[in-house]
N, C-alpha and C. Protein backbone atom coordinates (compact mmCIF):
# COMPACT_ATOMS: atom_id res chain seq x y z
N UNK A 1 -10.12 -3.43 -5.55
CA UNK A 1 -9.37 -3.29 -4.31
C UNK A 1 -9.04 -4.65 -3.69
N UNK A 2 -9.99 -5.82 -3.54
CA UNK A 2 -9.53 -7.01 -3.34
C UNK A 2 -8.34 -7.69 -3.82
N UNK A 3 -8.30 -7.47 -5.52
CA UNK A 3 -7.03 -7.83 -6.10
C UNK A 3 -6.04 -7.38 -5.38
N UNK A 4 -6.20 -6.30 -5.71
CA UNK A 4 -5.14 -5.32 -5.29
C UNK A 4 -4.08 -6.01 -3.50
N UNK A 5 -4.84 -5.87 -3.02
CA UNK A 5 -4.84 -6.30 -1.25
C UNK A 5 -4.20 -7.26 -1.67
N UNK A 6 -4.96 -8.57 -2.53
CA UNK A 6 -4.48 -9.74 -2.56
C UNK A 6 -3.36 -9.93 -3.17
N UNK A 7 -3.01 -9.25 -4.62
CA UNK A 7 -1.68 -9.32 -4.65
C UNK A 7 -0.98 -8.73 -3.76
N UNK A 8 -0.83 -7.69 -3.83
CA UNK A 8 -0.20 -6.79 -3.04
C UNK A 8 0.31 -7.41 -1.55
N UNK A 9 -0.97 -7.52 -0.47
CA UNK A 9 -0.41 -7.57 0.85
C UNK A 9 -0.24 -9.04 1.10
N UNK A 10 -1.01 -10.00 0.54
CA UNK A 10 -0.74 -11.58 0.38
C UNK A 10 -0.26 -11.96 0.06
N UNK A 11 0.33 -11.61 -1.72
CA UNK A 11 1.40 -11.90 -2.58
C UNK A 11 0.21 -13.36 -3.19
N UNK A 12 1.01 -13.55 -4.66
CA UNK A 12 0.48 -14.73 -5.42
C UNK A 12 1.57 -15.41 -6.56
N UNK A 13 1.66 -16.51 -6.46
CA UNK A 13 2.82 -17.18 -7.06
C UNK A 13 3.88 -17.05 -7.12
N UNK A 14 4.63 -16.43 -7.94
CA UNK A 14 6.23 -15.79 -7.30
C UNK A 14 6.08 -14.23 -6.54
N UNK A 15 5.30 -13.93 -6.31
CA UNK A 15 4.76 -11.99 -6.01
C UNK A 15 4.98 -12.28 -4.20
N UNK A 16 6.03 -11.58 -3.57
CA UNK A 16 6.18 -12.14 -2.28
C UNK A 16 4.48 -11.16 -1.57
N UNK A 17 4.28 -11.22 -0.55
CA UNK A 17 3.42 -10.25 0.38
C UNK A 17 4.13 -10.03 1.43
N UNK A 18 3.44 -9.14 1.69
CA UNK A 18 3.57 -7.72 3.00
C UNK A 18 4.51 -8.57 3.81
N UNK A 19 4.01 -9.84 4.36
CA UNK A 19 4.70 -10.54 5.40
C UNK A 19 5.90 -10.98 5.57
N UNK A 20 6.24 -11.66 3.91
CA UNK A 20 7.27 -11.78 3.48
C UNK A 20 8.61 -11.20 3.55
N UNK A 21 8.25 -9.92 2.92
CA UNK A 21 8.76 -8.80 2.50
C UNK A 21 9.51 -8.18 3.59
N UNK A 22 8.24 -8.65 4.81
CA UNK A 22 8.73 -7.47 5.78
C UNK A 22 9.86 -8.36 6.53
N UNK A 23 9.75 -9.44 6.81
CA UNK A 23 10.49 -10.58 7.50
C UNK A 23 12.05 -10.62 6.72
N UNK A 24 12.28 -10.12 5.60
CA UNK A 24 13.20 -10.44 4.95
C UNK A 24 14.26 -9.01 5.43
N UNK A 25 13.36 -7.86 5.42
CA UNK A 25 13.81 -7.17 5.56
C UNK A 25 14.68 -6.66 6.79
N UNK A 26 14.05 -7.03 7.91
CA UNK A 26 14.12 -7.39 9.21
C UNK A 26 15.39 -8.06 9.27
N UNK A 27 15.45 -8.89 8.72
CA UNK A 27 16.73 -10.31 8.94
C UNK A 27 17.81 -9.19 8.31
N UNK A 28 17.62 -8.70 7.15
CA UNK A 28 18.95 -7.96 6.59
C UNK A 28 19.16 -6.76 7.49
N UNK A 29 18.37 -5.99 8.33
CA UNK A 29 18.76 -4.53 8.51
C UNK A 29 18.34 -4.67 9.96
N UNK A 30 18.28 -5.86 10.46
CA UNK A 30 18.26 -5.98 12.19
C UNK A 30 16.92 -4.95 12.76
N UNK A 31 17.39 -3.65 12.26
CA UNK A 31 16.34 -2.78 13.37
C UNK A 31 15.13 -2.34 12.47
N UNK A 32 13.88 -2.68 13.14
CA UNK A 32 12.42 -2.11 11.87
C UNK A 32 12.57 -0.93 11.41
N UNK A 33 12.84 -0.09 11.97
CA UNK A 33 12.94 0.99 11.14
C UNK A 33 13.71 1.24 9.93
N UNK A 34 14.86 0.77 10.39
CA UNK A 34 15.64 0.63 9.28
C UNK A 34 15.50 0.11 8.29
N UNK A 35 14.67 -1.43 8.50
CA UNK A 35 14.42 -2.24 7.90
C UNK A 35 13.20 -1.47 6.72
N UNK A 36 12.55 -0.60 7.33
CA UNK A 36 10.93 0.24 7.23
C UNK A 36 11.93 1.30 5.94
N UNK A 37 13.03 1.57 6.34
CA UNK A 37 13.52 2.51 5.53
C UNK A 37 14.31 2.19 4.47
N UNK A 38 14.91 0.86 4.19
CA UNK A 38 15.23 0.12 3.33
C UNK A 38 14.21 -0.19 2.25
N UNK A 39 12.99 -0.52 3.13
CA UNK A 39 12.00 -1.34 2.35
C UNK A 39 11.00 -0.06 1.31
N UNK A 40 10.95 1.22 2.00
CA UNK A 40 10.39 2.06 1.07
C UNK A 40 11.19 2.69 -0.68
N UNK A 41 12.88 2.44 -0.05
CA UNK A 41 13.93 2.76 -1.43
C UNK A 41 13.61 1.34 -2.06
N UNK A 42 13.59 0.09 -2.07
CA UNK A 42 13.18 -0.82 -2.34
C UNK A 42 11.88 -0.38 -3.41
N UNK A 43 10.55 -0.31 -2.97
CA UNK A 43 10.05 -0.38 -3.76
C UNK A 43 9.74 1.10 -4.43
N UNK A 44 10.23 2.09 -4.09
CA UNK A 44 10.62 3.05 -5.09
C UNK A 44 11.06 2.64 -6.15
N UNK A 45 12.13 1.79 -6.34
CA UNK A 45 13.07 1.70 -7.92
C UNK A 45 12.12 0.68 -8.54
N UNK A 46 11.26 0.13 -7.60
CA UNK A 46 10.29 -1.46 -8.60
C UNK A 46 9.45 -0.25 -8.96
N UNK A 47 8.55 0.75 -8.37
CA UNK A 47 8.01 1.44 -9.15
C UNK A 47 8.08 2.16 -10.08
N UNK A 48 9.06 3.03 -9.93
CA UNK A 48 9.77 3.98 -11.46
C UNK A 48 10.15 2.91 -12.36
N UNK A 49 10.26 1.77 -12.14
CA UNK A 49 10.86 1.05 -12.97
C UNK A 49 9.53 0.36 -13.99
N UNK A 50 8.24 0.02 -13.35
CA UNK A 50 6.99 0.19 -13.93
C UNK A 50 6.60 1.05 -14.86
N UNK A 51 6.81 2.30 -14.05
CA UNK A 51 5.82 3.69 -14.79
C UNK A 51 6.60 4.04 -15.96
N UNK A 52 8.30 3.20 -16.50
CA UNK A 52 8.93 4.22 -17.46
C UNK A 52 8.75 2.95 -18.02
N UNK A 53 8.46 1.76 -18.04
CA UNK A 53 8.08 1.06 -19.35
C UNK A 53 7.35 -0.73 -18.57
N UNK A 54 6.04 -0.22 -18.58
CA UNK A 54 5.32 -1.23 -17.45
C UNK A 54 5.25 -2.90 -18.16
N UNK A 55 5.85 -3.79 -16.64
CA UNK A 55 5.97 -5.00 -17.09
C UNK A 55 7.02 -5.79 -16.17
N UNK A 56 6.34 -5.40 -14.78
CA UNK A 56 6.87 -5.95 -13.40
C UNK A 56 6.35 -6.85 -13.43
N UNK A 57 6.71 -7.88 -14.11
CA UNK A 57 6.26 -9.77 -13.67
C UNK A 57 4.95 -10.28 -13.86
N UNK A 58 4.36 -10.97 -12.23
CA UNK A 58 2.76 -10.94 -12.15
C UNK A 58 1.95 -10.11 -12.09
N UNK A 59 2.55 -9.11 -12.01
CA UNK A 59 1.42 -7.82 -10.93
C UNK A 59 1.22 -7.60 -12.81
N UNK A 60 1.77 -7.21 -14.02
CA UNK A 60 1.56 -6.99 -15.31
C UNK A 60 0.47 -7.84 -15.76
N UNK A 61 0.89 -9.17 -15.68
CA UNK A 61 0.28 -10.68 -16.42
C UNK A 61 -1.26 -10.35 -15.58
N UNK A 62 -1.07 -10.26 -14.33
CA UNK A 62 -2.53 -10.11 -13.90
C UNK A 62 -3.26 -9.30 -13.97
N UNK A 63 -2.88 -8.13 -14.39
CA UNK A 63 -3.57 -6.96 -14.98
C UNK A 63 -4.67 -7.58 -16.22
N UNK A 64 -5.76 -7.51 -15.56
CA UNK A 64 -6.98 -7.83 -16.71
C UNK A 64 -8.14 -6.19 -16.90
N UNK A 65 -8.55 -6.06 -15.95
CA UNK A 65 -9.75 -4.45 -16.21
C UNK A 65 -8.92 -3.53 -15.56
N UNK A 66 -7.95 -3.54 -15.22
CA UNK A 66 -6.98 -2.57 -14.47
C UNK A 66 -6.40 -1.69 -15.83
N UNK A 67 -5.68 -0.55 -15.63
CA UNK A 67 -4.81 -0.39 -16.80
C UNK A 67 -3.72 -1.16 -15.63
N UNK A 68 -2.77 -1.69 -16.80
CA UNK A 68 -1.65 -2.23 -15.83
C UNK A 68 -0.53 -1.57 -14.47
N UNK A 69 0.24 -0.50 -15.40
CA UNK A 69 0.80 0.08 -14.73
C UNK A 69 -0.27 0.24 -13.21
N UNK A 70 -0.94 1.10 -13.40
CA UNK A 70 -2.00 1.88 -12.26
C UNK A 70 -2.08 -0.02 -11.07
N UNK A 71 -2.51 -1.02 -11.44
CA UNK A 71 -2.15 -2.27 -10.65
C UNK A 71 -1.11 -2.49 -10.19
N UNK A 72 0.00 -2.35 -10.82
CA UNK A 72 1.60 -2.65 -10.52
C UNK A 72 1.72 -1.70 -9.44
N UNK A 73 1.40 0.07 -9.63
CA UNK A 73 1.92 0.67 -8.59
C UNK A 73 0.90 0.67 -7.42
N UNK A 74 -0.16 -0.14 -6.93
CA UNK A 74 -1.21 0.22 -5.97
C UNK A 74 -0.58 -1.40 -5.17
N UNK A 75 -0.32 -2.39 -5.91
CA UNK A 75 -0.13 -3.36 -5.40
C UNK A 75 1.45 -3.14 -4.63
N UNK A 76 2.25 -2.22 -5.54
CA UNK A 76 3.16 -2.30 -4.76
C UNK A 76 2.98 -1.64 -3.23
N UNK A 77 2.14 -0.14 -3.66
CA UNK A 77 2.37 0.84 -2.51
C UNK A 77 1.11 -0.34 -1.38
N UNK A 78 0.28 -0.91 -1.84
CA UNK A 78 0.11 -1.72 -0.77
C UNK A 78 0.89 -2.64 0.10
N UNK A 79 1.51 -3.44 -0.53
CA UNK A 79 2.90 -4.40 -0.25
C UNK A 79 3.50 -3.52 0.77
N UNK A 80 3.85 -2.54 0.17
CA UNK A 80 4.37 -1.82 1.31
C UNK A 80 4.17 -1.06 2.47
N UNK A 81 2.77 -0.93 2.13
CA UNK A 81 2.29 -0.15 3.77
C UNK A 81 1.84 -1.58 4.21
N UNK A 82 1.16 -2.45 3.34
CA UNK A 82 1.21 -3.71 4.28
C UNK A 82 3.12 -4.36 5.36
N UNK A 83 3.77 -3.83 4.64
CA UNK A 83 5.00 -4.14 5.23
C UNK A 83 5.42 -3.72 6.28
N UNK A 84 5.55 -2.26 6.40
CA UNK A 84 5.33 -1.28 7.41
C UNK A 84 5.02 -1.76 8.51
N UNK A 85 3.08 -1.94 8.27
CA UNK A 85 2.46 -2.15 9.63
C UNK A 85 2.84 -4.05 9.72
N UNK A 86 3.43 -4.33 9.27
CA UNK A 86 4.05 -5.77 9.93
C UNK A 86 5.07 -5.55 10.79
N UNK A 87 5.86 -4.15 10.10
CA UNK A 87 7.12 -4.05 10.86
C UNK A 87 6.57 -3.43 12.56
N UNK A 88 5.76 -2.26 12.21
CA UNK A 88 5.30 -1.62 13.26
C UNK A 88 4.18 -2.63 14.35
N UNK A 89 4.37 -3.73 13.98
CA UNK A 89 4.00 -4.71 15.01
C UNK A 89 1.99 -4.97 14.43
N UNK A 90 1.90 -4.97 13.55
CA UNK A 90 0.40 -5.10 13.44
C UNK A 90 -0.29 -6.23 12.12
N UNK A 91 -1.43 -6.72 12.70
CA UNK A 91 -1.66 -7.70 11.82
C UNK A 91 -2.26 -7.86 10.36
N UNK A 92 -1.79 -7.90 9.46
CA UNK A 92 -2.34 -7.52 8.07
C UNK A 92 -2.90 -8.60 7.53
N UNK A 93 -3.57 -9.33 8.47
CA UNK A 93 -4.66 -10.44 8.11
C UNK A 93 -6.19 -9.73 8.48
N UNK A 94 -6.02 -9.42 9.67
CA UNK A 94 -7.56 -8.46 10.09
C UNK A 94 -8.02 -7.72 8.83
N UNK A 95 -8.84 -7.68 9.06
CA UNK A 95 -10.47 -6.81 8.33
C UNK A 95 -9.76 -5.42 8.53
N UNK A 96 -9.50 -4.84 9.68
CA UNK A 96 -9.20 -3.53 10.27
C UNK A 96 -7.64 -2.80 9.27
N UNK A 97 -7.39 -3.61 9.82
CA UNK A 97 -5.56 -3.06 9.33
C UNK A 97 -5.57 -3.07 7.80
N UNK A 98 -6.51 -4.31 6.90
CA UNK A 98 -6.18 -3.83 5.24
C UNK A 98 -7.15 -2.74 5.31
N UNK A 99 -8.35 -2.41 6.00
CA UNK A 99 -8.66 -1.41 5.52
C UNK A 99 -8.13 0.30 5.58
N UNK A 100 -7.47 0.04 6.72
CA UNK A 100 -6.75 0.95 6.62
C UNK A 100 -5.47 1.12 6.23
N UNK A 101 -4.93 0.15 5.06
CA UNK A 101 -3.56 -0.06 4.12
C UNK A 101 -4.41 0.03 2.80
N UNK A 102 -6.18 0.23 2.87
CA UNK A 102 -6.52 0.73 1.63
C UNK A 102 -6.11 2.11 1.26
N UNK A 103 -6.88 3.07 2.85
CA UNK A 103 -6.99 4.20 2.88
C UNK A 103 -6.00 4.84 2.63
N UNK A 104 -4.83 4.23 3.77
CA UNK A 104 -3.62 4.56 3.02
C UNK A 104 -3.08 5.06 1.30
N UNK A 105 -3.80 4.47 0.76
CA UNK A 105 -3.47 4.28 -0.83
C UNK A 105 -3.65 5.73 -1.23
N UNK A 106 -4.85 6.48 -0.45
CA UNK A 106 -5.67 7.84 -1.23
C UNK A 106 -5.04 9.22 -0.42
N UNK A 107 -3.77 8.91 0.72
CA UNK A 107 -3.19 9.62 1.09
C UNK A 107 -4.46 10.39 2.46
N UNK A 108 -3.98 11.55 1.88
CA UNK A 108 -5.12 12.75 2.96
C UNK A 108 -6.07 12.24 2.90
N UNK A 109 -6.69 11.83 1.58
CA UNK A 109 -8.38 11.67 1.61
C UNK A 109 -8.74 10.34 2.17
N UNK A 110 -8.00 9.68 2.65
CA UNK A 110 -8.21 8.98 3.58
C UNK A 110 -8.83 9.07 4.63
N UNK A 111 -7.99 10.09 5.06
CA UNK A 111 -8.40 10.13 6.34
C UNK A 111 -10.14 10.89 6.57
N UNK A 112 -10.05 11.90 5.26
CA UNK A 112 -11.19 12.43 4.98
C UNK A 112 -12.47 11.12 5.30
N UNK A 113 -12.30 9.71 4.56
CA UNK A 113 -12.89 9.03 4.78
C UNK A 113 -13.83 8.69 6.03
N UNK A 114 -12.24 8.30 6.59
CA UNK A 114 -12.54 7.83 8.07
C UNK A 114 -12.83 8.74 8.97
N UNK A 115 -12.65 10.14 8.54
CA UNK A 115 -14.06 11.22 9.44
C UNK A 115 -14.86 11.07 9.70
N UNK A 116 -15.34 10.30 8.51
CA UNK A 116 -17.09 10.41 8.06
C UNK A 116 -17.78 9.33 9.34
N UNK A 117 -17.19 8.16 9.56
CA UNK A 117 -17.31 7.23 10.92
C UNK A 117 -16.89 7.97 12.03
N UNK A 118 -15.95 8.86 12.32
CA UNK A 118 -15.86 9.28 13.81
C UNK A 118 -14.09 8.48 14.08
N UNK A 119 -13.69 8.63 13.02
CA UNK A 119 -12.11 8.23 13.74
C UNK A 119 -10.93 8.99 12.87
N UNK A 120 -10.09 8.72 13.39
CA UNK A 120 -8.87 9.41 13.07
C UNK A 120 -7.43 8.61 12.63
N UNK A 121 -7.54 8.53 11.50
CA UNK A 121 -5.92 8.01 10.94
C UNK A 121 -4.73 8.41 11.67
N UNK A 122 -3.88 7.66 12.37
CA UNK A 122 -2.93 8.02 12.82
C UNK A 122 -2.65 7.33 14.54
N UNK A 123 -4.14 7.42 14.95
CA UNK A 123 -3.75 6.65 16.27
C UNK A 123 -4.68 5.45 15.98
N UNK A 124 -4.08 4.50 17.56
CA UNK A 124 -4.36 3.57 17.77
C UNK A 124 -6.09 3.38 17.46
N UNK A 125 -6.74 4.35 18.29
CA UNK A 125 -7.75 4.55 18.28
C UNK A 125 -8.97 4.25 16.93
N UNK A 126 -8.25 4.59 15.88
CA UNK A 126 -8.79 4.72 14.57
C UNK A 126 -9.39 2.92 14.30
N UNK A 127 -8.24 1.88 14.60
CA UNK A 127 -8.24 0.29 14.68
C UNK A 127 -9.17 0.26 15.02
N UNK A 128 -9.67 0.56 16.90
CA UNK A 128 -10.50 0.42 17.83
C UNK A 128 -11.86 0.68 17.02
N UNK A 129 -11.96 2.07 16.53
CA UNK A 129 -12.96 1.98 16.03
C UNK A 129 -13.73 1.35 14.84
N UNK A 130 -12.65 1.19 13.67
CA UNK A 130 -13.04 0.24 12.88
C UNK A 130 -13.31 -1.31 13.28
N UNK A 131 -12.68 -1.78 13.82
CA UNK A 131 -13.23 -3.22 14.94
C UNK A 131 -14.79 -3.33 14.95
N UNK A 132 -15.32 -2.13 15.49
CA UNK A 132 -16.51 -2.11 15.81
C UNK A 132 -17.49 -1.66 14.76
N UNK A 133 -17.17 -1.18 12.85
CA UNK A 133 -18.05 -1.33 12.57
C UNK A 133 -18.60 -2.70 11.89
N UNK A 134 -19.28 -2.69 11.29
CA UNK A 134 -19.89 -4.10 10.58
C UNK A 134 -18.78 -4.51 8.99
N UNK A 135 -19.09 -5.43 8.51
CA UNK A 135 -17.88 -5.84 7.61
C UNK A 135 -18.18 -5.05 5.94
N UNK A 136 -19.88 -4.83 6.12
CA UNK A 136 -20.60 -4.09 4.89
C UNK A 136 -19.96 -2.65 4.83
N UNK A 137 -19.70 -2.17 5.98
CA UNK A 137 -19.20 -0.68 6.25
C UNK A 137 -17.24 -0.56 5.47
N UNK A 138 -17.18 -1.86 6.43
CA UNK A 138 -15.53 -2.05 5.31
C UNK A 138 -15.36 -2.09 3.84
N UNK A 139 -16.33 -2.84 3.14
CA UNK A 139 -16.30 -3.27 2.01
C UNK A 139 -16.94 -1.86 1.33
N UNK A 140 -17.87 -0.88 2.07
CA UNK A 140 -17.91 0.17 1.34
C UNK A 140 -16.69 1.49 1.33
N UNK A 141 -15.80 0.89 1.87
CA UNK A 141 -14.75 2.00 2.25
C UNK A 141 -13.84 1.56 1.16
N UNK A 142 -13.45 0.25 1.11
CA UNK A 142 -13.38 -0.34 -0.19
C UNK A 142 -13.42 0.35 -1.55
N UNK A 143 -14.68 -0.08 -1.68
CA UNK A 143 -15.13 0.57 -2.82
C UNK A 143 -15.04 1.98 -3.12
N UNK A 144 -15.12 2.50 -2.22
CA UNK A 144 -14.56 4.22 -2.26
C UNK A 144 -13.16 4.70 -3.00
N UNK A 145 -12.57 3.94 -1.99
CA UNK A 145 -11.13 3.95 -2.21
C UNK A 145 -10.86 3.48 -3.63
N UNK A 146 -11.22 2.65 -4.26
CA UNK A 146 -11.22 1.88 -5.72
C UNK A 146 -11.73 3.10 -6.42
N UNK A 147 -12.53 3.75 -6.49
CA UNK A 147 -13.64 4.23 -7.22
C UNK A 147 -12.73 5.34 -6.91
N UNK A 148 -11.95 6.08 -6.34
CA UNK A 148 -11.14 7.28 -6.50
C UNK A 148 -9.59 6.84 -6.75
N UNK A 149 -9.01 5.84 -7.28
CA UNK A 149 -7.88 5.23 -7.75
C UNK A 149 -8.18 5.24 -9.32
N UNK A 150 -9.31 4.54 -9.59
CA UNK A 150 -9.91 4.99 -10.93
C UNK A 150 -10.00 5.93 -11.61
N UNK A 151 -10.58 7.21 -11.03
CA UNK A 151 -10.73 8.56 -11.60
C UNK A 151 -9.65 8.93 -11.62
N UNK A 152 -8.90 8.56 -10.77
CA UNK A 152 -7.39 9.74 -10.41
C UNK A 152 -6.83 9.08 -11.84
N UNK A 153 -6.71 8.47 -12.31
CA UNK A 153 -5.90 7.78 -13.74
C UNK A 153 -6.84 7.54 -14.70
N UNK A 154 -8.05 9.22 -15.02
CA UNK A 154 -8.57 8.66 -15.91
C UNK A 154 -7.98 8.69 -17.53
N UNK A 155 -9.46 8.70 -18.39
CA UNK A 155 -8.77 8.63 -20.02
C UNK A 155 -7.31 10.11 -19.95
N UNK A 156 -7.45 11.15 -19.41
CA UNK A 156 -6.13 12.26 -19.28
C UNK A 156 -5.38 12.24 -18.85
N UNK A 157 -5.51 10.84 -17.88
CA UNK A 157 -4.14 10.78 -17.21
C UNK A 157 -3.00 10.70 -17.61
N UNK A 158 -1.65 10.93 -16.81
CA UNK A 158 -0.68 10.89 -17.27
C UNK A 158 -0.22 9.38 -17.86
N UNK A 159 -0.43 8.46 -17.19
CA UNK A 159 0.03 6.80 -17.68
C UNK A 159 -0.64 6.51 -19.10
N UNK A 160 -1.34 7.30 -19.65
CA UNK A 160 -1.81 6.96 -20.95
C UNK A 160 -1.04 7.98 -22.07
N UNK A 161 -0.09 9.07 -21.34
CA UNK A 161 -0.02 10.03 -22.32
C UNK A 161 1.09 8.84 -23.19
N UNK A 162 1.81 7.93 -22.08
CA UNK A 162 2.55 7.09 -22.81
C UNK A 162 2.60 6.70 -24.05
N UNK A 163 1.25 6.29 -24.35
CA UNK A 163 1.03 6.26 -25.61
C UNK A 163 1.08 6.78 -26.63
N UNK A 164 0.92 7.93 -26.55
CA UNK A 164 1.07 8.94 -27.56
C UNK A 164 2.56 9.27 -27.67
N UNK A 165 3.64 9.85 -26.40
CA UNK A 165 4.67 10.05 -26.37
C UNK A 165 5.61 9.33 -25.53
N UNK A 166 6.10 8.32 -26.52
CA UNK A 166 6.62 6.87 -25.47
C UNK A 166 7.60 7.49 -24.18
N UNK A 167 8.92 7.84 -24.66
CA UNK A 167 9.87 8.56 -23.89
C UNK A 167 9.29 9.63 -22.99
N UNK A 168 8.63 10.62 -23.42
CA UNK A 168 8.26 11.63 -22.27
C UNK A 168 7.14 10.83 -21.21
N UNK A 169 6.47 10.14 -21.86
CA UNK A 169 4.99 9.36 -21.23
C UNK A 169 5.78 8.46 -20.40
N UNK A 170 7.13 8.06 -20.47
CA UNK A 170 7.81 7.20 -19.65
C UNK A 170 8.55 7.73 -18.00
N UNK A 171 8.72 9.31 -18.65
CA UNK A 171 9.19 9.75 -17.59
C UNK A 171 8.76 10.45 -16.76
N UNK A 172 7.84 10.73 -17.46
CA UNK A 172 6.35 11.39 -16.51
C UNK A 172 6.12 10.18 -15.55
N UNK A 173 5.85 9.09 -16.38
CA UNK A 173 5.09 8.09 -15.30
C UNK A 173 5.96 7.69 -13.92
N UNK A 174 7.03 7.49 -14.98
CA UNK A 174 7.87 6.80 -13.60
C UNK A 174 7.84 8.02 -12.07
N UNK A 175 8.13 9.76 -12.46
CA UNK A 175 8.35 10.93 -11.80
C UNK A 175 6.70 10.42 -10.73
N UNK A 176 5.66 10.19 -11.61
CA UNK A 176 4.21 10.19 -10.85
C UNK A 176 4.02 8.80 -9.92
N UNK A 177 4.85 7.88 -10.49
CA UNK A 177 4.94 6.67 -9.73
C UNK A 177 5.80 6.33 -8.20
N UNK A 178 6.99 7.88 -8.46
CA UNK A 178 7.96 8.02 -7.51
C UNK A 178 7.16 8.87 -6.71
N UNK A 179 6.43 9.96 -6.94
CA UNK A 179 5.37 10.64 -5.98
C UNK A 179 4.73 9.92 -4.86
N UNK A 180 4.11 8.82 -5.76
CA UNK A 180 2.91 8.13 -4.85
C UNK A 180 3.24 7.07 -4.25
N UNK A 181 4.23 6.17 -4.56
CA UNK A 181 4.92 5.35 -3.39
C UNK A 181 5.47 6.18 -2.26
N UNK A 182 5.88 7.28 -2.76
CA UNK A 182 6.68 7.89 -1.42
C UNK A 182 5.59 8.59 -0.37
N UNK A 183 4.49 9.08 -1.03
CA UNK A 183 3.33 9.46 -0.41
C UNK A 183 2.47 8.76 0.34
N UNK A 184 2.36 7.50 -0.29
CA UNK A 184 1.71 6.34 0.41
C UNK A 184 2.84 5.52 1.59
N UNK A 185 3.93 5.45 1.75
CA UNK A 185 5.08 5.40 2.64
C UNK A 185 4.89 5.93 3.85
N UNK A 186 4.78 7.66 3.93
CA UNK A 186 5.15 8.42 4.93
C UNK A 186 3.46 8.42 5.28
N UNK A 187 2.59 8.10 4.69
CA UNK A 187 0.87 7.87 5.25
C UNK A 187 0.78 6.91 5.96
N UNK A 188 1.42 5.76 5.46
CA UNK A 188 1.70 4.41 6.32
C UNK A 188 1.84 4.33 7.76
N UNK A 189 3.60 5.46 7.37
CA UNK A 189 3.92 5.04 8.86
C UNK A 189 3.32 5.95 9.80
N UNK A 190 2.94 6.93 8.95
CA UNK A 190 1.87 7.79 10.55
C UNK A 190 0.80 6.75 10.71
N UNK A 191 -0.03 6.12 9.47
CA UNK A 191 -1.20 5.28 10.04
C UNK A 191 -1.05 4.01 10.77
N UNK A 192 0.42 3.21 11.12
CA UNK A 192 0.51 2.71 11.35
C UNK A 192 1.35 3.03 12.12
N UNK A 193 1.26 3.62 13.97
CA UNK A 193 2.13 4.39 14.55
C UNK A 193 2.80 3.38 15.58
N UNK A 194 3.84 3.14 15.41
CA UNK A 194 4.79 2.01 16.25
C UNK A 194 4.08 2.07 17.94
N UNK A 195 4.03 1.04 18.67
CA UNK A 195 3.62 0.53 19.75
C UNK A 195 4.87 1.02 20.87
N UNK A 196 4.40 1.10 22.02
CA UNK A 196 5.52 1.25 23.18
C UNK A 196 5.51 -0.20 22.84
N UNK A 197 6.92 -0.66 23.48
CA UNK A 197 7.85 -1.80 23.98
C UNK A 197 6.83 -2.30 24.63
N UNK A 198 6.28 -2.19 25.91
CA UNK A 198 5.46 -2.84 26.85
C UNK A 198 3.85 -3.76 26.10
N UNK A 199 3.40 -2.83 24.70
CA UNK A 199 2.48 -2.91 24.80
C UNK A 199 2.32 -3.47 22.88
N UNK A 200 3.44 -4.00 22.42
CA UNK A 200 3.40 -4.60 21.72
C UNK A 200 3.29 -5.80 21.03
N UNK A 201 2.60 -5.99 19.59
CA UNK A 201 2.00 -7.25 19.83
C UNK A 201 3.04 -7.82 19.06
N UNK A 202 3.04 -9.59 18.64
CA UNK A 202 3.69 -9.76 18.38
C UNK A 202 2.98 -10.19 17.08
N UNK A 203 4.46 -9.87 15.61
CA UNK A 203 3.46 -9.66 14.26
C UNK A 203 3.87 -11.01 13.78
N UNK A 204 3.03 -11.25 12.95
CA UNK A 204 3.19 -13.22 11.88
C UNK A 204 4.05 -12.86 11.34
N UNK A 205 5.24 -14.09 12.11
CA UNK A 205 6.50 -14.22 11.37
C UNK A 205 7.14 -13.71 12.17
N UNK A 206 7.32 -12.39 12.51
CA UNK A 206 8.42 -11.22 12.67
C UNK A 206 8.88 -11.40 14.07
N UNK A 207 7.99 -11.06 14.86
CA UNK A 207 8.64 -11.10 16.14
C UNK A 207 9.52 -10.00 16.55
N UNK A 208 8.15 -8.83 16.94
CA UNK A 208 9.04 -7.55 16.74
C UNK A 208 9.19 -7.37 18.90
N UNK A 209 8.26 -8.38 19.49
CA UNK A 209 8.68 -8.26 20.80
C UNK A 209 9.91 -8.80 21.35
């Protein structure tokens, strides 16, 4: 999950991050949302474009204990809920906000997660409370989240049927790759729920006040 974050919402060598991404987007489509809605068709086509024959740049090359593909599409759908909550005014340097652009990743069971502490995906509130636990409590939410990204793509998964049946295993993947960016998208922007005008902060780089 660190990798992941780190490519993904940091970016590494030519691999832009969250911040980047989101700033660019911004400049082309003036209004965040728009910009928010540009940026999810965006990395839709980088993902299908993975899952039907994987070998998106760095996010591939850096694939070492990962299967690749399964890296390419977590880093992206991170990138992009990291993007999101840049757009939606929030800081994706905190402890708080990647952990909840992990949770993001596992959809519903996310939030299942963050039950288990006493908060709720979706409002402000949920931040507040992660703030306040300890950093051991993050890093095991972490690991959760990793440890059910894993199973979900195990030896039966679909990204391996590839192998066996190049063409169908291609279009399966890409169909399962278009699922879960778009799933991890619309989790985003509820988990990352835009600020009133009055009470917004201002995000690195962007300058959404």
């Amino acid at each position: 999950m660190q990798k992941i974050l780190s490519w993904g919402v940091d970016g590494v060598g030519p691999i832009k991050g969250a911040e980047q991404i989101a700033a660019e987007h911004l400049e082309s489509h003036g209004d965040p949302e728009r910009a928010i809605a540009r940026l999810i068709a965006t990395h839709t086509r980088i993902v299908a474009a993975t899952g039907f024959a994987t070998g998106f740049g760095g996010f591939t090359v850096a694939a070492v204990t990962l299967p690749a593909d399964v890296t390419a599409l977590y880093a992206s759908a991170a990138r992009c809920a990291g993007a999101i909550a840049v757009l939606r005014g929030y800081d994706v340097r905190s402890d708080e906000v990647r952990s909840v652009i992990v949770l993001t990743l596992i959809g519903s069971a996310g939030a299942a997660v963050v039950a288990d502490i006493g908060a709720q995906l979706g409002t402000k509130s949920a931040l507040a409370v992660l703030k306040k636990l300890p950093g051991k409590v993050l890093i095991e939410i972490n690991k959760k989240v990793g440890f059910r990204l894993l199973t979900k793509f195990g030896t039966k998964g679909v990204i391996n049927l590839g192998k066996f049946v190049p063409v169908a295993g291609g279009v399966l993947g890409a169909g399962v790759n278009i699922a879960t960016i778009r799933g991890v998208s619309q989790f985003a922007k509820h988990n990352f729920p835009a600020f009133e005008e009055e009470e917004a902060p201002t995000a690195h780089g962007v300058g959404l006040v």
